[in-house]
PDB file of N, CA and C in Angstrom:
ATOM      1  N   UNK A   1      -6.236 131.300 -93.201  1.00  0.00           N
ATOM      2  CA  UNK A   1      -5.048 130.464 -93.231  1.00  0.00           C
ATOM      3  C   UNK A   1      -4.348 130.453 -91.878  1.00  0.00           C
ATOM      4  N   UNK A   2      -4.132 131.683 -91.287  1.00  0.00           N
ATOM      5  CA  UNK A   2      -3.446 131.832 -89.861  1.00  0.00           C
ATOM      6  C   UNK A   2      -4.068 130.563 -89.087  1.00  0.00           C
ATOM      7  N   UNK A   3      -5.798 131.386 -88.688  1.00  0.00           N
ATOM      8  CA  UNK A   3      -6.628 130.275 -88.217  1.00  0.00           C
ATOM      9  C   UNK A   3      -6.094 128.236 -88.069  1.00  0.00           C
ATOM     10  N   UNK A   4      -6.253 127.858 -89.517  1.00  0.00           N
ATOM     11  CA  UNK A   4      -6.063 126.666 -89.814  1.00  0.00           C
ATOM     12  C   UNK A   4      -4.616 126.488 -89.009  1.00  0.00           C
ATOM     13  N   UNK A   5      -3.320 126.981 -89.266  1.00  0.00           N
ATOM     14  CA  UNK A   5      -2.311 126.861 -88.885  1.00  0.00           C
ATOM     15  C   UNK A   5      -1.839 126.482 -87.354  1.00  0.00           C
ATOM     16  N   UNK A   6      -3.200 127.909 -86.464  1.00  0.00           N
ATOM     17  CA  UNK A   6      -2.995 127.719 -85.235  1.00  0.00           C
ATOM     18  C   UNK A   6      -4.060 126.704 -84.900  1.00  0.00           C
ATOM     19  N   UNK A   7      -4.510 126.094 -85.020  1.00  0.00           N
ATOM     20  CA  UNK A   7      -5.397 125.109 -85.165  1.00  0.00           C
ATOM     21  C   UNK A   7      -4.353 124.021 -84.844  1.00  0.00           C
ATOM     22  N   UNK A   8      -3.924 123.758 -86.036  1.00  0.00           N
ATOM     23  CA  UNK A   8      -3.087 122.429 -86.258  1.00  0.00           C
ATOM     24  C   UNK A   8      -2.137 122.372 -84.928  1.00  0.00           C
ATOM     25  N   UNK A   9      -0.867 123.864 -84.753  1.00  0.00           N
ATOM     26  CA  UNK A   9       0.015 123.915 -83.859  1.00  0.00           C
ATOM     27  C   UNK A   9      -1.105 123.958 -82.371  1.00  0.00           C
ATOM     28  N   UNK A  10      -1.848 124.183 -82.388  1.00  0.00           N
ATOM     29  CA  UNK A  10      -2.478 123.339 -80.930  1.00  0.00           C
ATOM     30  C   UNK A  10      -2.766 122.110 -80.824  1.00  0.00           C
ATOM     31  N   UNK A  11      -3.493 121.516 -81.939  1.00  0.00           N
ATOM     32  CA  UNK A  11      -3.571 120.524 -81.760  1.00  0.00           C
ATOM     33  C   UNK A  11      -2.271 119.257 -81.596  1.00  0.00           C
ATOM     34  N   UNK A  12      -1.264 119.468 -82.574  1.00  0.00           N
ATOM     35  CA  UNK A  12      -0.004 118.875 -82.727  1.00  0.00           C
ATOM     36  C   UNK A  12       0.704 119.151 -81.166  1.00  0.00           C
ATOM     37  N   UNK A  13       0.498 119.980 -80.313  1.00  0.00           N
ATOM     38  CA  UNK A  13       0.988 120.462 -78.714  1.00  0.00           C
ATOM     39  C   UNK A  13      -0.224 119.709 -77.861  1.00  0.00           C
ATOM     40  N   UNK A  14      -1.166 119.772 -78.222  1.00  0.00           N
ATOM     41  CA  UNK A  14      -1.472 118.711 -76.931  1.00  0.00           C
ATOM     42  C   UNK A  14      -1.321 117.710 -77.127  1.00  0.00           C
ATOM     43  N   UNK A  15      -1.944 117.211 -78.244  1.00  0.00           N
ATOM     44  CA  UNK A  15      -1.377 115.424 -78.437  1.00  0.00           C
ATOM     45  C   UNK A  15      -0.272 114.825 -78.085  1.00  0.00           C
ATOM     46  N   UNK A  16       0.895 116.324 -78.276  1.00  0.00           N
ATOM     47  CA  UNK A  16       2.383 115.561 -77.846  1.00  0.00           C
ATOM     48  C   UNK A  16       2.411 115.671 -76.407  1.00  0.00           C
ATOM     49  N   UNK A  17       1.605 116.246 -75.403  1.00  0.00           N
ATOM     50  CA  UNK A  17       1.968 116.207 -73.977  1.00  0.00           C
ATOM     51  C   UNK A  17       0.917 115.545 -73.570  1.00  0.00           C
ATOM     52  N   UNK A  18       0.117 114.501 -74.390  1.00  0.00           N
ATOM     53  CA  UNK A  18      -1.007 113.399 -73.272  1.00  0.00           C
ATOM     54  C   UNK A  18       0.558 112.105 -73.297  1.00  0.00           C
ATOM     55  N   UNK A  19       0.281 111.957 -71.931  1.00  0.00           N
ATOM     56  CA  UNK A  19       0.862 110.830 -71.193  1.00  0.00           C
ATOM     57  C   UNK A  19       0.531 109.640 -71.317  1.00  0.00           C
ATOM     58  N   UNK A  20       1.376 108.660 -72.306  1.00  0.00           N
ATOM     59  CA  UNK A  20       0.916 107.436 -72.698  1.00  0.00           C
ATOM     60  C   UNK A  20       1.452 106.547 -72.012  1.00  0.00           C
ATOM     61  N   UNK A  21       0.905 105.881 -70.747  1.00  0.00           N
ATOM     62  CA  UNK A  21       0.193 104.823 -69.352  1.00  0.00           C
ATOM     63  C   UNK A  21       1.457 103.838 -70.095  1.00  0.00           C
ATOM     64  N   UNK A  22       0.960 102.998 -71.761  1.00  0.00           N
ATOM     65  CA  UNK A  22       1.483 101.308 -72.377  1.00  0.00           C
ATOM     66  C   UNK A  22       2.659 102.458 -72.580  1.00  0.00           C
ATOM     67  N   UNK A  23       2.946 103.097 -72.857  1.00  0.00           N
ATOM     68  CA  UNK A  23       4.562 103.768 -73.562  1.00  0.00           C
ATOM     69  C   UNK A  23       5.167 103.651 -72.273  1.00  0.00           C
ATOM     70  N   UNK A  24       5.029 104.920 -71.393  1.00  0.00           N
ATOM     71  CA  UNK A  24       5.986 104.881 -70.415  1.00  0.00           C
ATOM     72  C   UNK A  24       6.329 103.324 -69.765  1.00  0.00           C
ATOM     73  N   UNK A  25       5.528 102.151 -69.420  1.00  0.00           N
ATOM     74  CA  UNK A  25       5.108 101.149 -68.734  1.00  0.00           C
ATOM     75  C   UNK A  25       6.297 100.071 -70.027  1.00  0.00           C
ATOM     76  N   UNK A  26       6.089 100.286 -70.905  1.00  0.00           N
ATOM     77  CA  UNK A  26       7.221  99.257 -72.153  1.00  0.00           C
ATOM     78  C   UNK A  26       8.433  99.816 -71.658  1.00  0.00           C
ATOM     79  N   UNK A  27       8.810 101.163 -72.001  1.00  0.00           N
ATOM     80  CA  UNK A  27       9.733 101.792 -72.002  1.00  0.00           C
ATOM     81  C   UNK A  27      10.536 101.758 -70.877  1.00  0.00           C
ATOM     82  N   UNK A  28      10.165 102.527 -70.450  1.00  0.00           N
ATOM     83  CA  UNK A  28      10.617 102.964 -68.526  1.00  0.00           C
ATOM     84  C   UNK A  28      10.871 101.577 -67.199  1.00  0.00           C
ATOM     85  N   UNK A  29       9.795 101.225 -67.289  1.00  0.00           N
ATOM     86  CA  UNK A  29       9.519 100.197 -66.497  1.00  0.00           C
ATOM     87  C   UNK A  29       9.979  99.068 -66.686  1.00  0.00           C
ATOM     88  N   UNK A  30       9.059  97.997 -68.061  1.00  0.00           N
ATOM     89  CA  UNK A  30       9.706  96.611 -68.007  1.00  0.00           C
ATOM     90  C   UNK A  30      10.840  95.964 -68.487  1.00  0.00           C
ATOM     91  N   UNK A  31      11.881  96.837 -69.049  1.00  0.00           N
ATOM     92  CA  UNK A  31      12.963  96.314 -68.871  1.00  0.00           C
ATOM     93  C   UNK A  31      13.940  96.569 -67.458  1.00  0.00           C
ATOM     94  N   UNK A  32      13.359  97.449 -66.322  1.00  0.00           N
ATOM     95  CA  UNK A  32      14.211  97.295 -65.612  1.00  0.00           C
ATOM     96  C   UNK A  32      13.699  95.668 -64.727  1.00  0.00           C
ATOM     97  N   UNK A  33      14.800  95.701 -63.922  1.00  0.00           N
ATOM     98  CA  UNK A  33      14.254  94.602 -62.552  1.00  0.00           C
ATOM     99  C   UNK A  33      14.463  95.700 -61.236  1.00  0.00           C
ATOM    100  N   UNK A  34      13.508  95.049 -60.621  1.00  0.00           N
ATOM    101  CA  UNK A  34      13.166  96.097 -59.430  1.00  0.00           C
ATOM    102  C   UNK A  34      13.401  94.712 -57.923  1.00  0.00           C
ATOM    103  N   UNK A  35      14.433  94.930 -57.406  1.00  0.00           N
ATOM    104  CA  UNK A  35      14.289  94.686 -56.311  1.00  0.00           C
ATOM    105  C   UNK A  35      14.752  94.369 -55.087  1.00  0.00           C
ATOM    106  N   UNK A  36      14.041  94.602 -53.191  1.00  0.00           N
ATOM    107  CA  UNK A  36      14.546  95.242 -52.381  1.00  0.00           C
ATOM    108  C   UNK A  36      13.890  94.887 -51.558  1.00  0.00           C
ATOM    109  N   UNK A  37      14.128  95.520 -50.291  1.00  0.00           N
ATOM    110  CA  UNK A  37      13.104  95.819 -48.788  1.00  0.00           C
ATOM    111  C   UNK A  37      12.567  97.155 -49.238  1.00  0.00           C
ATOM    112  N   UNK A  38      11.549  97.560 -48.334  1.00  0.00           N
ATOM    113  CA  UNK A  38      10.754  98.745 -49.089  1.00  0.00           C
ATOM    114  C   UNK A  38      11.245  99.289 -47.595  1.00  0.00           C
ATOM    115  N   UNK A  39      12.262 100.583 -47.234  1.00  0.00           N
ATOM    116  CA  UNK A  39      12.457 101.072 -46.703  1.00  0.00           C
ATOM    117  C   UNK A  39      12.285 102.364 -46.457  1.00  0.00           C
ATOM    118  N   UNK A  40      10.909 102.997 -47.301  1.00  0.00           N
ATOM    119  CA  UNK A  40      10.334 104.425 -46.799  1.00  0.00           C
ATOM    120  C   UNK A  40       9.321 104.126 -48.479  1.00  0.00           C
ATOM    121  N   UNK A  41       8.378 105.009 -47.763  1.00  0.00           N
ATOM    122  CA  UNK A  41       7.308 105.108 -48.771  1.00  0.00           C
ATOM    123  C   UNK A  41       6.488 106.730 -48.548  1.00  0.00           C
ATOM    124  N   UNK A  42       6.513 107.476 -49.203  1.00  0.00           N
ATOM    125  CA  UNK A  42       6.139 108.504 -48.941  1.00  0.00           C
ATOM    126  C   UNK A  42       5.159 108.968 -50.160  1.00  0.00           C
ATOM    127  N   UNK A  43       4.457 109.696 -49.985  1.00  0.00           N
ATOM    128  CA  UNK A  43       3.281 110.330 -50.857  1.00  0.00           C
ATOM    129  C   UNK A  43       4.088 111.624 -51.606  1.00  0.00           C
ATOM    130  N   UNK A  44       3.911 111.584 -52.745  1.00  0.00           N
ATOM    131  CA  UNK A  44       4.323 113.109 -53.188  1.00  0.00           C
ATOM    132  C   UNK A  44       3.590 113.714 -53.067  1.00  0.00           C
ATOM    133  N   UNK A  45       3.839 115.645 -53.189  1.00  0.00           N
ATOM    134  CA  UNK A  45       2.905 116.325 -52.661  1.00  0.00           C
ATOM    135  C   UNK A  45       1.497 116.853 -53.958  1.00  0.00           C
ATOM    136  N   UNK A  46       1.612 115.827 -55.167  1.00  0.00           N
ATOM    137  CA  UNK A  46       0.670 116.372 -56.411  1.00  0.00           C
ATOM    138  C   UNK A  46       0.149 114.861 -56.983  1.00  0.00           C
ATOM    139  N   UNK A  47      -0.969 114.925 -56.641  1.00  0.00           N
ATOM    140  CA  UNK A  47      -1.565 114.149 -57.547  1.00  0.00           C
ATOM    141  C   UNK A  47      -1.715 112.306 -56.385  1.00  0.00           C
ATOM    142  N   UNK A  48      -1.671 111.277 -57.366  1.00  0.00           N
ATOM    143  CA  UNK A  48      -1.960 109.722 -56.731  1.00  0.00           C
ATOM    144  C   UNK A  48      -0.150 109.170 -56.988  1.00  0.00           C
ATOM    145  N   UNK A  49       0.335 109.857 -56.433  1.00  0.00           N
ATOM    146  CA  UNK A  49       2.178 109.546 -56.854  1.00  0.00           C
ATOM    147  C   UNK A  49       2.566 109.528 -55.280  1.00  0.00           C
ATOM    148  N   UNK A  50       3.334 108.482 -55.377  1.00  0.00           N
ATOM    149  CA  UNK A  50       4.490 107.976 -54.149  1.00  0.00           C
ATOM    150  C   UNK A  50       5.457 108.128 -54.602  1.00  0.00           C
ATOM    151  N   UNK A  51       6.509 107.772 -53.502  1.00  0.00           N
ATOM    152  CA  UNK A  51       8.124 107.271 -53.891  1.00  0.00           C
ATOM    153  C   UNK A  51       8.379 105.999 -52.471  1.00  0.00           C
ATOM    154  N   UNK A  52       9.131 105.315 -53.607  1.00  0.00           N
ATOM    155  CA  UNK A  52       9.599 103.751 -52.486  1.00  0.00           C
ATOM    156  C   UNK A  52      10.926 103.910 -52.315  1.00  0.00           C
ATOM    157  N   UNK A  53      11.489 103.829 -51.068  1.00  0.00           N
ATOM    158  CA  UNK A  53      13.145 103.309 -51.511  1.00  0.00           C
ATOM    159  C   UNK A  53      13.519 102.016 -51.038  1.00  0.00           C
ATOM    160  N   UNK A  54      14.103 101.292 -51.935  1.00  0.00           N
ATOM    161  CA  UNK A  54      14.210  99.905 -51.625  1.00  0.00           C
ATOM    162  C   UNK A  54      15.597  99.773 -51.377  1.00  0.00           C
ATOM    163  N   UNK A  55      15.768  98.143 -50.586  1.00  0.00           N
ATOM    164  CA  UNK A  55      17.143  98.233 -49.988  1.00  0.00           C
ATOM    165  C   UNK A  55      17.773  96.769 -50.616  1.00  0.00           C
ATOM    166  N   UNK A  56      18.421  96.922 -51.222  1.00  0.00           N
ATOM    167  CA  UNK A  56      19.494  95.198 -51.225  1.00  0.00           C
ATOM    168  C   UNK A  56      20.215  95.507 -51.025  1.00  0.00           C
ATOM    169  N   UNK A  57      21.021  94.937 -50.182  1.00  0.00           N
ATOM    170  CA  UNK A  57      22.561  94.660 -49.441  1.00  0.00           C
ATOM    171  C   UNK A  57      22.863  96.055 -49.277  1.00  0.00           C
ATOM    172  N   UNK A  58      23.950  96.246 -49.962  1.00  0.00           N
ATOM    173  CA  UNK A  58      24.169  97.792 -50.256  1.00  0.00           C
ATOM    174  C   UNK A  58      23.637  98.449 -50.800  1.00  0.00           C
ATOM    175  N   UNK A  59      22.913  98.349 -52.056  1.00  0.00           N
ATOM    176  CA  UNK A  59      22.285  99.403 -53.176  1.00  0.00           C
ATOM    177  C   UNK A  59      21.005  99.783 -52.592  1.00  0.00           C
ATOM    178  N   UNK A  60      20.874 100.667 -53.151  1.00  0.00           N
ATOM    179  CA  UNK A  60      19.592 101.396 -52.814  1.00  0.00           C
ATOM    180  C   UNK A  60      18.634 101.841 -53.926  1.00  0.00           C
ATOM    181  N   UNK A  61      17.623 101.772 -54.469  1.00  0.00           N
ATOM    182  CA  UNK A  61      16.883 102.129 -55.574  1.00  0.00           C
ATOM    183  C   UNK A  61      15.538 103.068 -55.114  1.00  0.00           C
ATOM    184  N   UNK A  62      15.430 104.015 -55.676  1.00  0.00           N
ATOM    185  CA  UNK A  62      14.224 105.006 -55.672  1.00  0.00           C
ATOM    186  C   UNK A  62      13.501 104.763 -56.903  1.00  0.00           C
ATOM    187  N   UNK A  63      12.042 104.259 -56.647  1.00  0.00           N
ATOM    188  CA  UNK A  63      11.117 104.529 -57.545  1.00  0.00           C
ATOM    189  C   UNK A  63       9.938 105.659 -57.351  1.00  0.00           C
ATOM    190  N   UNK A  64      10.465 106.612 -58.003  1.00  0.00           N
ATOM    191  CA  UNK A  64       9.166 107.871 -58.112  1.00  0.00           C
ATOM    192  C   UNK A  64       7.956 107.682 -59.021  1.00  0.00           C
ATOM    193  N   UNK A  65       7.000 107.966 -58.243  1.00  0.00           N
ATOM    194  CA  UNK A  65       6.225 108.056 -59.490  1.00  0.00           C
ATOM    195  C   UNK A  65       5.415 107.038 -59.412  1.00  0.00           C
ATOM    196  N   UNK A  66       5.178 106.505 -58.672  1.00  0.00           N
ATOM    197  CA  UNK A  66       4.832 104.677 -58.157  1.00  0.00           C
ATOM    198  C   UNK A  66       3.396 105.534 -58.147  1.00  0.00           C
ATOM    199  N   UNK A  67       2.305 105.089 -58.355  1.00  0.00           N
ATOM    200  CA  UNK A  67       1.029 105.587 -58.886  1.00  0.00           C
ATOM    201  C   UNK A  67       0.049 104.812 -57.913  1.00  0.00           C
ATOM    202  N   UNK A  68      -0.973 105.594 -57.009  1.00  0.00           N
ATOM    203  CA  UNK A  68      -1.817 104.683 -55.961  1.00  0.00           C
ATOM    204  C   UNK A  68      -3.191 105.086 -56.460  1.00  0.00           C
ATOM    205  N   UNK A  69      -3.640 105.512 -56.769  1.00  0.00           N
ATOM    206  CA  UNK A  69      -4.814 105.744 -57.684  1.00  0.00           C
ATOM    207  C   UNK A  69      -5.659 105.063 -58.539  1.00  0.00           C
ATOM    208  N   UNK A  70      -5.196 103.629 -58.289  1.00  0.00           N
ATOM    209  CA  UNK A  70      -5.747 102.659 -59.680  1.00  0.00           C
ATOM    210  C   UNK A  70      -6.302 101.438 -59.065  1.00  0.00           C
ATOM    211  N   UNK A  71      -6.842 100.374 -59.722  1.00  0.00           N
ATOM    212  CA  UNK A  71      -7.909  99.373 -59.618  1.00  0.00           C
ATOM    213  C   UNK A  71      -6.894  98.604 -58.522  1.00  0.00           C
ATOM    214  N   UNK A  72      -7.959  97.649 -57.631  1.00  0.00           N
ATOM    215  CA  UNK A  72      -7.009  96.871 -56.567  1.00  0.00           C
ATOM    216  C   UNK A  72      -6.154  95.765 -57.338  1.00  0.00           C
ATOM    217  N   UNK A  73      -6.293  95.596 -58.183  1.00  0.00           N
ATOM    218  CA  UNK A  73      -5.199  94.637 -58.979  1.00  0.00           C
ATOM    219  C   UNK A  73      -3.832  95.104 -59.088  1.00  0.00           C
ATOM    220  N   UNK A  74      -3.935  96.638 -59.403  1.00  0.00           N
ATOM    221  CA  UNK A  74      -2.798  97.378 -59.612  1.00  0.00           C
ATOM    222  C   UNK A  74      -2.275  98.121 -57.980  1.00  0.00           C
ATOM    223  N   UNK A  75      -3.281  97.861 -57.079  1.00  0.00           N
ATOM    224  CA  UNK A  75      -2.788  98.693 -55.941  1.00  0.00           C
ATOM    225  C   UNK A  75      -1.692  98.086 -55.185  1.00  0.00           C
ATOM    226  N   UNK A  76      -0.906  97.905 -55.633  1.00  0.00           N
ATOM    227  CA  UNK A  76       0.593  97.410 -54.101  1.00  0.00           C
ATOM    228  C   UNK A  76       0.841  98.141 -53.040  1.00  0.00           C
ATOM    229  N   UNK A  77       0.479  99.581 -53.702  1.00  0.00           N
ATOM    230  CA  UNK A  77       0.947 100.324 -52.557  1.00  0.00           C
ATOM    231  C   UNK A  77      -0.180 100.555 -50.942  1.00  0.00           C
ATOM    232  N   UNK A  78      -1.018 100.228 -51.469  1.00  0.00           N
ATOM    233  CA  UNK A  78      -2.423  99.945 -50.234  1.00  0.00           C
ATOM    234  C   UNK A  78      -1.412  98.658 -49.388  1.00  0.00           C
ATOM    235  N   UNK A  79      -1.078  98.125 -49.961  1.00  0.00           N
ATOM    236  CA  UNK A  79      -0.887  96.873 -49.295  1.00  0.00           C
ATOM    237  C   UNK A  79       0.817  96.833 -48.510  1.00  0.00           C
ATOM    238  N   UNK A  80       1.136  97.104 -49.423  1.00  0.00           N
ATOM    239  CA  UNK A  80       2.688  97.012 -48.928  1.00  0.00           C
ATOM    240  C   UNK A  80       3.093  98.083 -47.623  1.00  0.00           C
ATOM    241  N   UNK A  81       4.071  97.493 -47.116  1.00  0.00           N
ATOM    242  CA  UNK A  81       4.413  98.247 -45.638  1.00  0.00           C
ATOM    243  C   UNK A  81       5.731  97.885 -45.500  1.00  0.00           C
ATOM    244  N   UNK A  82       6.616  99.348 -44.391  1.00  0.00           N
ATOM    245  CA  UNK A  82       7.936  99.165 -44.611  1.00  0.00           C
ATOM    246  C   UNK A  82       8.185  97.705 -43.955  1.00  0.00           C
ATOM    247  N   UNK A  83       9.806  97.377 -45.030  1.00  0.00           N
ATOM    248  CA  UNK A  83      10.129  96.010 -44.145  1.00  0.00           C
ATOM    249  C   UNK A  83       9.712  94.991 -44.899  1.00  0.00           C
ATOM    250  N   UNK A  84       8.476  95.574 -46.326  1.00  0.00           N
ATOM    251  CA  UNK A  84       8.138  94.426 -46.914  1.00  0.00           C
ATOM    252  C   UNK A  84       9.177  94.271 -48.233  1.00  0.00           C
ATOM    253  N   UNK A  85       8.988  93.074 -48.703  1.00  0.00           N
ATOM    254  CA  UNK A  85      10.480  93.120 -50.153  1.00  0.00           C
ATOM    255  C   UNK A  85       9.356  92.874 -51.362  1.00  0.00           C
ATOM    256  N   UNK A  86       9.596  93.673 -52.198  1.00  0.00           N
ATOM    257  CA  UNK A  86       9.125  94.181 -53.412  1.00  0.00           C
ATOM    258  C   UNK A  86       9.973  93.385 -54.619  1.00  0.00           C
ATOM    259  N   UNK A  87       9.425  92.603 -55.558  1.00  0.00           N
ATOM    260  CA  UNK A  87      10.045  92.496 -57.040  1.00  0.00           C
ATOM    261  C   UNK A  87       9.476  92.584 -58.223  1.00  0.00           C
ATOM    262  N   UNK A  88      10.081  92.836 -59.192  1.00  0.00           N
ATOM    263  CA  UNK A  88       9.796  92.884 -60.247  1.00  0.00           C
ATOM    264  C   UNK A  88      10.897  92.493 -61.316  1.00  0.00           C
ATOM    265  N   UNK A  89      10.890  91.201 -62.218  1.00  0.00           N
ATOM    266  CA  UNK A  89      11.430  90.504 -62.842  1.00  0.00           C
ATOM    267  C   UNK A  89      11.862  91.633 -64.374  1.00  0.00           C
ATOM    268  N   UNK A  90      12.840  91.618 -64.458  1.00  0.00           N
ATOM    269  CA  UNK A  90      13.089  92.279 -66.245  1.00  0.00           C
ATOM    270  C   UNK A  90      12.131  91.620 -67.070  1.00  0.00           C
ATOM    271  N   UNK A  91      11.440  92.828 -67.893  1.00  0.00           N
ATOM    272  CA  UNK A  91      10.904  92.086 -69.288  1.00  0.00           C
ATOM    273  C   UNK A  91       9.268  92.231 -68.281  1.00  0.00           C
ATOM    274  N   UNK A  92       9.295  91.904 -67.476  1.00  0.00           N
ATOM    275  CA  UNK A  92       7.716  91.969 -67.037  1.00  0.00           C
ATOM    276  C   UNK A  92       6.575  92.966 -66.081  1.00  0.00           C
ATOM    277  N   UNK A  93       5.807  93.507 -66.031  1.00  0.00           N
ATOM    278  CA  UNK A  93       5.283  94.226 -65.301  1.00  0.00           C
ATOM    279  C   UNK A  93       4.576  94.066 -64.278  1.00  0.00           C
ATOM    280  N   UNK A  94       4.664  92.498 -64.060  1.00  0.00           N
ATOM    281  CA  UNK A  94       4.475  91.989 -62.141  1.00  0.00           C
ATOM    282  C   UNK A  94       5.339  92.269 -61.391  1.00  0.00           C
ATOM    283  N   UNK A  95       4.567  92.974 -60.486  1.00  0.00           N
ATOM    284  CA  UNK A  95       5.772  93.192 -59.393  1.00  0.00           C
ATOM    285  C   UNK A  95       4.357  92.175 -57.979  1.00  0.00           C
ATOM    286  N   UNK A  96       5.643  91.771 -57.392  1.00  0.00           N
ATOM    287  CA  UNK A  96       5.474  90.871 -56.470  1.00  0.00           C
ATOM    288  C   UNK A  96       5.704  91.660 -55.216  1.00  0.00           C
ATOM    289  N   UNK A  97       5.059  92.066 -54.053  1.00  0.00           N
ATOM    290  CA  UNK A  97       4.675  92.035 -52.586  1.00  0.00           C
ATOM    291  C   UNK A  97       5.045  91.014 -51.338  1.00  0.00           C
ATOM    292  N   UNK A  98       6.227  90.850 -51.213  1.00  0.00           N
ATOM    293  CA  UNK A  98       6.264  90.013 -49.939  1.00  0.00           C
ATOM    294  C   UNK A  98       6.736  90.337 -48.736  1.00  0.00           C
ATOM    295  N   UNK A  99       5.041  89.585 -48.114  1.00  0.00           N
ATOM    296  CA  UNK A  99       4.739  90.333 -46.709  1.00  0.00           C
ATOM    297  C   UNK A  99       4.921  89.672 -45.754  1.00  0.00           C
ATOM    298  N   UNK A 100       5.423  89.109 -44.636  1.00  0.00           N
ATOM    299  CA  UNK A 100       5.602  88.039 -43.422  1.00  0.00           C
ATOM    300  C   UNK A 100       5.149  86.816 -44.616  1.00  0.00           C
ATOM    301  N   UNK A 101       5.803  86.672 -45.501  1.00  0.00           N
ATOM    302  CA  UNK A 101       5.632  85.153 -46.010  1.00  0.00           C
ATOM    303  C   UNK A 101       4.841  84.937 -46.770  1.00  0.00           C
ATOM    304  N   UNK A 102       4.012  86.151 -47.014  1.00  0.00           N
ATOM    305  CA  UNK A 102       2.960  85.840 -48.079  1.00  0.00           C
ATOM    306  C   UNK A 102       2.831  86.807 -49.641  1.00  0.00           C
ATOM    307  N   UNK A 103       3.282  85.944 -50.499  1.00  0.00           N
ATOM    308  CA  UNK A 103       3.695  86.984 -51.599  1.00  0.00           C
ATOM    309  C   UNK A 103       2.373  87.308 -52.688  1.00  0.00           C
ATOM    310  N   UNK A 104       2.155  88.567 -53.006  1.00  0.00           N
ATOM    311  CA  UNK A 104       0.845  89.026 -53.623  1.00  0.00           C
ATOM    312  C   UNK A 104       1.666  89.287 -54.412  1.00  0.00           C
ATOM    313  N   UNK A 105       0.790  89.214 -55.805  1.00  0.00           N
ATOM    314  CA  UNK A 105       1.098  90.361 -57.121  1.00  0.00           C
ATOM    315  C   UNK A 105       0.445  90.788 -57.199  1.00  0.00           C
ATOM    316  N   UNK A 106       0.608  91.903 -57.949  1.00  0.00           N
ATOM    317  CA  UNK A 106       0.265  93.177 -59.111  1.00  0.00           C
ATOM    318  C   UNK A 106       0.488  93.701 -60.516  1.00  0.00           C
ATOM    319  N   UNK A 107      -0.194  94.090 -61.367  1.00  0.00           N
ATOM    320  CA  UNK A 107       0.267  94.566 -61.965  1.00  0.00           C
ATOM    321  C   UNK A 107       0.954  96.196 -61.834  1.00  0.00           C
ATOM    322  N   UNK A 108       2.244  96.625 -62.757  1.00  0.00           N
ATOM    323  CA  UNK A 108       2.820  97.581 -62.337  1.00  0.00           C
ATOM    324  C   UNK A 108       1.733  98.995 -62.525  1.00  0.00           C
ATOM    325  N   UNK A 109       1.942  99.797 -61.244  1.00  0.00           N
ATOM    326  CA  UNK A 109       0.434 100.672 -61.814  1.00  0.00           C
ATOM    327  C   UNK A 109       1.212 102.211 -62.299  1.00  0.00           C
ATOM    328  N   UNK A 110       0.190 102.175 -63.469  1.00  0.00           N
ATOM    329  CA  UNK A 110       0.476 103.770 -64.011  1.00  0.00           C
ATOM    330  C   UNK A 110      -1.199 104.835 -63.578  1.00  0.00           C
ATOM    331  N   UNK A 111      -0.728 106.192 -64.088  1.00  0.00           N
ATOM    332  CA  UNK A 111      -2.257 106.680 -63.781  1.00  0.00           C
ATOM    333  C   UNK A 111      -1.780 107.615 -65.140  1.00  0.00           C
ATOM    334  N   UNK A 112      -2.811 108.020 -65.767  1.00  0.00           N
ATOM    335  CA  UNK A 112      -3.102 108.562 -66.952  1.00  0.00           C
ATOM    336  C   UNK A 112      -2.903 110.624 -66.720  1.00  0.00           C
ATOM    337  N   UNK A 113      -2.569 110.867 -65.159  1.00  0.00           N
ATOM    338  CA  UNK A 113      -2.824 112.320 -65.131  1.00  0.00           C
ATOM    339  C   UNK A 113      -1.549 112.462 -64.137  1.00  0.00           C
TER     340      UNK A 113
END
């Protein structure tokens, strides 16, 4: 009986700490709107994770967690460079790249680890 019990309480503990990519990405992400000049881009020190800080007028927005690790559809961050202006519309998970005039999308990228 112990057995079975600790069984279950492991199993019920990892399932709750796998990282769900469509959850966080509904949740987190597409209701905000994202957007700025991309005024620093830096690598964190674990894993395929950046951070952007973007600039409008006055405000300033930090996105952590910005994920470079994934298919070139999802890669913005290969592409983007400071100085470039970044958006992303509420409700949707395109974020748009515009570079000297030429605007790319993406989809918003997550990584699973």
């Amino acid at each position: 009986m112990k057995i079975k019990l600790i069984l279950f309480v492991l199993v019920f503990f990892i399932h709750g700490c796998i990282f769900d990519c469509k959850e966080y990405l509904n949740e987190e992400i597409k209701p905000r709107q994202i957007y700025g000049e991309v005024i620093a881009m830096n690598n964190e020190e674990i894993g395929c994770f950046g951070t952007i800080i973007l600039k409008d007028k006055n405000t300033y927005d930090t996105l952590r967690g910005f994920c470079y690790c994934v298919p070139k559809s999802q890669n913005a961050w290969e592409y983007m460079a400071i100085g470039d202006t970044l958006y992303k519309q509420k409700g949707e998970l395109q974020i748009k790249v515009i570079s000297k005039g030429i605007i790319r999308s993406f989809q918003y990228p997550c990584c699973n680890h």
